[in-house]
Protein backbone atom coordinates (compact mmCIF):
# COMPACT_ATOMS: atom_id res chain seq x y z
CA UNK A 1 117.35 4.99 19.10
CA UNK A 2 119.67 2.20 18.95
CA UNK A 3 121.00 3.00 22.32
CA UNK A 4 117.65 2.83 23.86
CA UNK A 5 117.44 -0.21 22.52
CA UNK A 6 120.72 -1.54 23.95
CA UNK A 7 119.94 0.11 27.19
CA UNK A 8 116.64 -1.81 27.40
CA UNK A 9 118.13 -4.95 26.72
CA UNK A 10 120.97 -4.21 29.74
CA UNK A 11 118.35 -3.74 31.63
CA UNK A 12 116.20 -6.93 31.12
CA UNK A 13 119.25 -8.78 32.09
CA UNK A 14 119.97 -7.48 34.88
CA UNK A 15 116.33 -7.79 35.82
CA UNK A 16 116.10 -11.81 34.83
CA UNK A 17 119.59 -12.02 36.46
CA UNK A 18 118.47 -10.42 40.09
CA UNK A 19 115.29 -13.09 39.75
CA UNK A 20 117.58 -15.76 39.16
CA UNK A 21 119.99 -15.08 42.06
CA UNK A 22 116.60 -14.68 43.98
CA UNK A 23 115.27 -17.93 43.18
CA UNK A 24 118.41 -19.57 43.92
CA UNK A 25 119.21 -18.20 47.44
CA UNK A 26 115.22 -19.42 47.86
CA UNK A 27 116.52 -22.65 46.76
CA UNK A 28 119.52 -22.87 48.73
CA UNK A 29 117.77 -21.76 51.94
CA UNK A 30 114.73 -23.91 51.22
CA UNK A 31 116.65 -26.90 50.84
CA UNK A 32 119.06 -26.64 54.19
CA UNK A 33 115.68 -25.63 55.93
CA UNK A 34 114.16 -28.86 54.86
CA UNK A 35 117.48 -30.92 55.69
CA UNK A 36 117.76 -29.82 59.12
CA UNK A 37 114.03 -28.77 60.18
CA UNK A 38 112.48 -31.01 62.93
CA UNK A 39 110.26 -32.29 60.22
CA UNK A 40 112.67 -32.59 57.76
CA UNK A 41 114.88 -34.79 55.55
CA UNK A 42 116.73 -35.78 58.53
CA UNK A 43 114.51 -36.26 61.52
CA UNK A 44 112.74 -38.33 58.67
CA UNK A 45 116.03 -40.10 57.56
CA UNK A 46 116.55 -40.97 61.46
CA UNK A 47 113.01 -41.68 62.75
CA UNK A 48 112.84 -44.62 60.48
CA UNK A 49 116.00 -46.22 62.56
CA UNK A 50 119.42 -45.42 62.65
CA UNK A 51 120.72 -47.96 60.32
CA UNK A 52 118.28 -45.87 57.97
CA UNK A 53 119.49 -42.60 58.95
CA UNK A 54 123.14 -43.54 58.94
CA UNK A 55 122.86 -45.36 55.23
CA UNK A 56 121.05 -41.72 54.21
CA UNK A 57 123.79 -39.79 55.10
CA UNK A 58 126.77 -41.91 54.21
CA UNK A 59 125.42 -42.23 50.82
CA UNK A 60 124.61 -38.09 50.93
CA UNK A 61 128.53 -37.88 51.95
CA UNK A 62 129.51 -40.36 49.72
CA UNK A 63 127.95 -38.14 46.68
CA UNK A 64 129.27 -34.99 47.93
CA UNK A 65 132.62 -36.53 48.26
CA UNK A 66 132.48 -38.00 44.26
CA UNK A 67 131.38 -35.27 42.78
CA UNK A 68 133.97 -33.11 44.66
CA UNK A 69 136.59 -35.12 43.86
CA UNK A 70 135.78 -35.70 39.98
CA UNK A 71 135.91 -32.10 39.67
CA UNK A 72 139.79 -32.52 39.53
CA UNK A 73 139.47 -34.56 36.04
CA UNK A 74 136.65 -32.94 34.32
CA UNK A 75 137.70 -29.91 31.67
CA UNK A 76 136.46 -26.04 32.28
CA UNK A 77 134.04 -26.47 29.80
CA UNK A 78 131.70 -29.66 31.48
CA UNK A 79 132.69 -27.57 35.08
CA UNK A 80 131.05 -24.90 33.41
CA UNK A 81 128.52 -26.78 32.21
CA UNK A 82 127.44 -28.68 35.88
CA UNK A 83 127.90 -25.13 37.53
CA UNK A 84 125.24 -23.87 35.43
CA UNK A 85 123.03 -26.95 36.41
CA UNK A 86 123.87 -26.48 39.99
CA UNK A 87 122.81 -22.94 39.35
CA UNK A 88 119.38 -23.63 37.27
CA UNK A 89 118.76 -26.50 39.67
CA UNK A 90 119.23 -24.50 42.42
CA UNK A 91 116.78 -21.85 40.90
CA UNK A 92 114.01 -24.90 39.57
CA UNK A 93 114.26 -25.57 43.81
CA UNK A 94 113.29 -22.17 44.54
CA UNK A 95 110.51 -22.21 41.98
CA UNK A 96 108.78 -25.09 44.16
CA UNK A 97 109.53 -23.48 47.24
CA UNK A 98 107.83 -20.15 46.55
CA UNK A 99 104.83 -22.19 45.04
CA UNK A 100 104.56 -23.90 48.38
CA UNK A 101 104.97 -21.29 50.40
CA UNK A 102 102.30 -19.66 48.42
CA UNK A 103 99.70 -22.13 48.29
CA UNK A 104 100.25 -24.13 51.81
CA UNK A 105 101.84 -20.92 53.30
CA UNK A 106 104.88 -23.00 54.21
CA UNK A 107 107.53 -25.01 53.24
């Protein structure tokens, strides 16, 4: 009986961790179709002007480079700790992308 048990609860993580890695390869793929659509953060970013477009992705690069370089001088456990909020945020994307593709029917 208390195998069962354990068995049951090997399997409901496995089955929460497959949604998870679901939702977040929905969030990932959401979110680089909506950078580099022809409607999308982008095209938006540059059809302002391209002073407006430029600033966008300086300061996009600019973040990217930060956070890749403060990686160095943060410990394992606050790595840890922004790799599982890269992860969950990641998954909270995917959440709003299957809602919209399920009530507009796309993204």
């Amino acid at each position: 009986m208390n195998t069962i048990k354990q068995e049951l609860g090997v399997a409901a993580q496995v089955a929460i961790g497959f949604v998870i890695v679901l939702l977040v390869t929905l969030g990932i793929g959401g979110t680089i179709y909506k950078v580099i659509s022809p409607d999308g953060w982008i095209a938006a970013a540059f059809g302002r002007s391209l002073s407006a477009g430029a600033a966008a992705l300086g300061s996009l690069l600019l973040i990217v480079a930060l956070a890749w370089f403060s990686r160095g001088w943060s410990s394992p456990h606050s790595r840890n700790r922004f790799s599982d909020l890269l992860v969950y945020t990641f998954a909270a994307a995917g959440i709003l992308y299957l809602g919209q593709l399920w009530f507009k029917g796309t993204f």
